[in-house]
C-alpha atoms as a PDB file:
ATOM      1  CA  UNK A   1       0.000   0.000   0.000  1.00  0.00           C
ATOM      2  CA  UNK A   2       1.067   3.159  -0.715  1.00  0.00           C
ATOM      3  CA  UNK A   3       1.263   5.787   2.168  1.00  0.00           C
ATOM      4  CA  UNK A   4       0.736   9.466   2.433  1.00  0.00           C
ATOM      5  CA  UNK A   5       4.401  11.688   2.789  1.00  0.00           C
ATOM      6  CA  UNK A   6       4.022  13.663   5.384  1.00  0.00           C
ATOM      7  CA  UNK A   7       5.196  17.515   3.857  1.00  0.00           C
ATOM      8  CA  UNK A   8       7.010  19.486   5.825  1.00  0.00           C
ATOM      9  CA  UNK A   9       3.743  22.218   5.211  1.00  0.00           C
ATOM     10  CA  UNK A  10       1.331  19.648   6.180  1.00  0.00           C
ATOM     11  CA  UNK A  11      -0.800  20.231   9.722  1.00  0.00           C
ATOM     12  CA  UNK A  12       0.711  17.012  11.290  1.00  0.00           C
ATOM     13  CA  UNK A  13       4.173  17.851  10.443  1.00  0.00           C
ATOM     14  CA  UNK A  14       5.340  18.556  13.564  1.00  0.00           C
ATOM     15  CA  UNK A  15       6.211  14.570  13.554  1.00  0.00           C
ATOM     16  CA  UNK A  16       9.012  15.628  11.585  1.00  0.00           C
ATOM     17  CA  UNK A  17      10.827  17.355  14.230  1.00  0.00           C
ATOM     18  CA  UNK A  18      10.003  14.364  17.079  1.00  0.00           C
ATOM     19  CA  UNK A  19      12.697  12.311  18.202  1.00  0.00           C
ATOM     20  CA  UNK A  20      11.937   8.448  17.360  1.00  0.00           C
ATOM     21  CA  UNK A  21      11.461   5.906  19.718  1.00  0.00           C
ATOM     22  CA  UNK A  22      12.968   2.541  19.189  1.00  0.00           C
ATOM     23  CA  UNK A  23      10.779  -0.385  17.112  1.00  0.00           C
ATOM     24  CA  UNK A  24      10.407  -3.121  19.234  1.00  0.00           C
ATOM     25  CA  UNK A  25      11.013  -6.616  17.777  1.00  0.00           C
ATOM     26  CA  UNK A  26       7.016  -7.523  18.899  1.00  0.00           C
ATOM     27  CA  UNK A  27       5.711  -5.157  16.973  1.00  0.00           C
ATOM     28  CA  UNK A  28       3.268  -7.171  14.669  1.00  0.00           C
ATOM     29  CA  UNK A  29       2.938  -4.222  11.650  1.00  0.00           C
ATOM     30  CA  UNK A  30       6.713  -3.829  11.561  1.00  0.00           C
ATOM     31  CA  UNK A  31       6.882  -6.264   8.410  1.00  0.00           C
ATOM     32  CA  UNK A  32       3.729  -4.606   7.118  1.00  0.00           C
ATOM     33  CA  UNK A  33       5.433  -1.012   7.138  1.00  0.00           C
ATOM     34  CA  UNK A  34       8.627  -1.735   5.846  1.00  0.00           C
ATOM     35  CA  UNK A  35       6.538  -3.770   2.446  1.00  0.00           C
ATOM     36  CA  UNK A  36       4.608  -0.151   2.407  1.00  0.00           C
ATOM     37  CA  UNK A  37       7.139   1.997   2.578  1.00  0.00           C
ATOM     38  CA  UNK A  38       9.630   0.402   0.047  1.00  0.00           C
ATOM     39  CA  UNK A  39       6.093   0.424  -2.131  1.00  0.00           C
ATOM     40  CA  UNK A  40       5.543   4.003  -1.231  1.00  0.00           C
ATOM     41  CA  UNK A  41       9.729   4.958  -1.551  1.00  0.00           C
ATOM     42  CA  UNK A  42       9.536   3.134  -5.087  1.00  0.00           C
ATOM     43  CA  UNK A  43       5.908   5.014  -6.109  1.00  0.00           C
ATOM     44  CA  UNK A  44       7.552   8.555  -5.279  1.00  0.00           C
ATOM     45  CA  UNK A  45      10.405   7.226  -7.166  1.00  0.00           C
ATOM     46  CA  UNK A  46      13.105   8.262  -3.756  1.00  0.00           C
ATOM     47  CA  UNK A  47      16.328   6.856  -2.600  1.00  0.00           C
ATOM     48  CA  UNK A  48      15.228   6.301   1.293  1.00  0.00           C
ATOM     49  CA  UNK A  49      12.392   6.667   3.502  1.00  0.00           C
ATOM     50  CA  UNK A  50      12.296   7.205   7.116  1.00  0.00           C
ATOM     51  CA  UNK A  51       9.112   6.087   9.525  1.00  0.00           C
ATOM     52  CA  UNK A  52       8.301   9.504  10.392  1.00  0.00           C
ATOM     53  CA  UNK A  53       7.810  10.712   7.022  1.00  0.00           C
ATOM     54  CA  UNK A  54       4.763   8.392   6.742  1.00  0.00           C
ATOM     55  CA  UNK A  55       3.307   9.265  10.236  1.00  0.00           C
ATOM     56  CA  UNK A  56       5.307   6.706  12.678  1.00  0.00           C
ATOM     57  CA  UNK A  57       7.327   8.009  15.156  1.00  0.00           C
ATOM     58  CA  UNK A  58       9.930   4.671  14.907  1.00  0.00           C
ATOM     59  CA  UNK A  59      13.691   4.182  14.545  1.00  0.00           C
ATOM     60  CA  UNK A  60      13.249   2.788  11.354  1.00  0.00           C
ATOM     61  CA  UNK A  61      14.412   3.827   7.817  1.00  0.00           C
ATOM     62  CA  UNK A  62      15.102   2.069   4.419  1.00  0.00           C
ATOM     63  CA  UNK A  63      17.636   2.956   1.777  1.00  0.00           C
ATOM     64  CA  UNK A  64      16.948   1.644  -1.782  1.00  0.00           C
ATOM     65  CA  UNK A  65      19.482   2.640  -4.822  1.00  0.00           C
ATOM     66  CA  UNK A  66      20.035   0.766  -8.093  1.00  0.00           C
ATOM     67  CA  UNK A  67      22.840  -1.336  -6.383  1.00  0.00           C
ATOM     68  CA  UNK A  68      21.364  -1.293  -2.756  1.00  0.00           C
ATOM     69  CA  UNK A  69      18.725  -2.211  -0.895  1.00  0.00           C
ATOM     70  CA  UNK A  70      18.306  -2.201   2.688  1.00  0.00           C
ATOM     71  CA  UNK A  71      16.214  -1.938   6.495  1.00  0.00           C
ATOM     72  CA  UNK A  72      17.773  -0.177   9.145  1.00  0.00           C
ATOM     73  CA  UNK A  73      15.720  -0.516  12.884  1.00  0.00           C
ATOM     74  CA  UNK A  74      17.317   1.575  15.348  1.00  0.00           C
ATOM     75  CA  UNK A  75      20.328   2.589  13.751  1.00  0.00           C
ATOM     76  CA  UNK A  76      23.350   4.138  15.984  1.00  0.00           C
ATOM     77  CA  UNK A  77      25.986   5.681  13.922  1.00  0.00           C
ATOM     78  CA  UNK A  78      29.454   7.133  13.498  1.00  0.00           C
ATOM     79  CA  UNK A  79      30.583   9.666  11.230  1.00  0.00           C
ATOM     80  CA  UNK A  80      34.106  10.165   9.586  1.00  0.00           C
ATOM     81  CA  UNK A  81      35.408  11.044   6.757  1.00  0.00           C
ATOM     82  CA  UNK A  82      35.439  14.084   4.893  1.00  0.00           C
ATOM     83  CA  UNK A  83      32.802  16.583   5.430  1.00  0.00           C
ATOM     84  CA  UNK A  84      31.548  17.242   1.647  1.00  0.00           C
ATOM     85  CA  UNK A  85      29.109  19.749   0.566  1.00  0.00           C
ATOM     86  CA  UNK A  86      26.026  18.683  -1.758  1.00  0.00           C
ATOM     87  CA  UNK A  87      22.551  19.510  -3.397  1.00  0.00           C
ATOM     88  CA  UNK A  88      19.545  17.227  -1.333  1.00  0.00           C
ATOM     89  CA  UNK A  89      16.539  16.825  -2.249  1.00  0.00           C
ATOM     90  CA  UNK A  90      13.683  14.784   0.227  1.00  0.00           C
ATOM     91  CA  UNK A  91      10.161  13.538  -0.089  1.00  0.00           C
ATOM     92  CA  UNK A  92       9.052  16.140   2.459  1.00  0.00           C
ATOM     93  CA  UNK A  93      10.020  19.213   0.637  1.00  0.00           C
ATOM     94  CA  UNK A  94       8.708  18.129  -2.461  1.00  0.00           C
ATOM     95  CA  UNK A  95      10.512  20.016  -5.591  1.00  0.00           C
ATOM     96  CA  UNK A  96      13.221  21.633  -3.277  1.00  0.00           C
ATOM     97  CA  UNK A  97      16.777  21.189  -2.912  1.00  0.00           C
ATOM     98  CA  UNK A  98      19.268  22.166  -0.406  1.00  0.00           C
ATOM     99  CA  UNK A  99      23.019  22.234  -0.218  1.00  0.00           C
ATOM    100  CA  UNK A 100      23.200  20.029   3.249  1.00  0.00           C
ATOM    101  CA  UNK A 101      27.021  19.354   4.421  1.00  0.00           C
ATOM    102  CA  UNK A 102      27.513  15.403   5.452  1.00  0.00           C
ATOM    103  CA  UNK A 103      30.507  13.325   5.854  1.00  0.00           C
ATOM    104  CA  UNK A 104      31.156  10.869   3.007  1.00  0.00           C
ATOM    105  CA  UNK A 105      31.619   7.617   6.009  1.00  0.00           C
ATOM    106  CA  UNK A 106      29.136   6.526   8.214  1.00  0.00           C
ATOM    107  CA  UNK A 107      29.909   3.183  10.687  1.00  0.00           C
ATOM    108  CA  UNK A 108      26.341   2.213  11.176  1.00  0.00           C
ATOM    109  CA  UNK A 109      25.123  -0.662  14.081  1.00  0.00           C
ATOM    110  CA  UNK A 110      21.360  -1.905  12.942  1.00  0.00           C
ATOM    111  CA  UNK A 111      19.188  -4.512  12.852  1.00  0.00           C
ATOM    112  CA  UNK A 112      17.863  -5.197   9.331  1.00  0.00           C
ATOM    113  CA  UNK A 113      14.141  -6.687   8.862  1.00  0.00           C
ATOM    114  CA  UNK A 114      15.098 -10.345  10.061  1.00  0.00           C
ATOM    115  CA  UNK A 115      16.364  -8.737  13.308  1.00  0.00           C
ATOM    116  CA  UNK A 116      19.815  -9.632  12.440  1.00  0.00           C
ATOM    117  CA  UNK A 117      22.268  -7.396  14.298  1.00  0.00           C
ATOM    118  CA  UNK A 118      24.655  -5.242  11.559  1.00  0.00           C
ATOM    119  CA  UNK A 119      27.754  -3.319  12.358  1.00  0.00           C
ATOM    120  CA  UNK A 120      28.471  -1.820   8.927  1.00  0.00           C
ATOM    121  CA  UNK A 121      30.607   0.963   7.201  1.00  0.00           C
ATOM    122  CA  UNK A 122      29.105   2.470   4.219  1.00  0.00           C
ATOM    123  CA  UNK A 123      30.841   5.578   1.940  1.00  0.00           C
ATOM    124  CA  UNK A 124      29.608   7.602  -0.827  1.00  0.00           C
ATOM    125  CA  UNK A 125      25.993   8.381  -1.860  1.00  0.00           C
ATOM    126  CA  UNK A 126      25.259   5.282   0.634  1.00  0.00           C
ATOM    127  CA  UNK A 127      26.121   7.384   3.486  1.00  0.00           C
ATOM    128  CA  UNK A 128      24.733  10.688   2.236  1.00  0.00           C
ATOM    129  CA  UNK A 129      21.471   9.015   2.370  1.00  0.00           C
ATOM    130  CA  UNK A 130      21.957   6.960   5.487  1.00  0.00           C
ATOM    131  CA  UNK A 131      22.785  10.337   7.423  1.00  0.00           C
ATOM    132  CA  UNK A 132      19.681  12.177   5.673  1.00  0.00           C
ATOM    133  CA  UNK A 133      17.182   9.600   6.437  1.00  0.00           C
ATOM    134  CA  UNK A 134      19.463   8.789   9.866  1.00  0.00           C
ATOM    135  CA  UNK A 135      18.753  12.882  10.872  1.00  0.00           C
ATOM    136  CA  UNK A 136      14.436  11.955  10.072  1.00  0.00           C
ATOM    137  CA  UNK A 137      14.769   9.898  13.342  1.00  0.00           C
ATOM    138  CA  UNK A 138      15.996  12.722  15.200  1.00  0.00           C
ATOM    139  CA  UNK A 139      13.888  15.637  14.295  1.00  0.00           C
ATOM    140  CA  UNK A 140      16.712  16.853  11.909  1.00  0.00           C
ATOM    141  CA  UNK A 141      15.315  18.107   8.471  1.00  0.00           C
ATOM    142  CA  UNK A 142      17.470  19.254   5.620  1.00  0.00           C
ATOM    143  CA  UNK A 143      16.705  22.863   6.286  1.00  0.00           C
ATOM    144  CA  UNK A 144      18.627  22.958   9.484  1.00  0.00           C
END
């Protein structure tokens, strides 16, 4: 199913600017969100898609490029790296860009959507999008 983006002009966008809570593995819609949210990421035709962007305030975000597709439930990470300078774009501002500074390495610790623990180190785009959809769990947008 495909879910409603919640825009950053929208009345219940404060959501955007909670802090997430952490999924817990009982949670009997979890596989049900992440199937509508890769449906809804793929329909808006995005690169990741964070929980509170479709109205649930979870620790929970997927990533999906051409060569990479993954869940990430409460995510801690690490930055290093360079910081590099870029041009964002994101679901909630639809149309908008925004030159957003982010380091190009990111050490991530996850559990992906069979609960399997990850400890992972990603570079590049990957990590751009990890840290923009990373700062959606914590009330970050791309205009801070």
């Amino acid at each position: 199913m495909i879910l409603d983006i919640i825009t950053y002009s929208d009345k219940n966008s404060n959501i955007l600017r909670k802090k997430s809570t952490d999924v817990k593995k009982e949670n009997p819609f979890l596989q049900k969100l992440i199937s509508d949210m890769f449906e809804t990421l793929e329909h808006y035709g995005g690169v990741g898609l964070a929980a509170p962007q479709v109205g649930h305030n979870l620790n929970l975000f997927i990533v999906k490029t051409p060569d990479f597709k993954e869940v990430f439930i409460n995510p801690k990470i690490k930055l290093e790296g360079l910081l590099k300078q870029g041009i964002e774009g994101c679901l909630s501002f639809p149309d908008m860009s925004f030159p957003v500074n982010r380091r190009d390495i990111v050490y991530i610790q996850y559990f992906d959507k069979n609960w399997t623990f990850r400890n992972m180190k990603y570079n590049d785009f990957t990590a751009i999008v990890i840290q923009h959809e990373y700062d959606h769990l914590n009330g970050k947008l791309i205009i801070d």
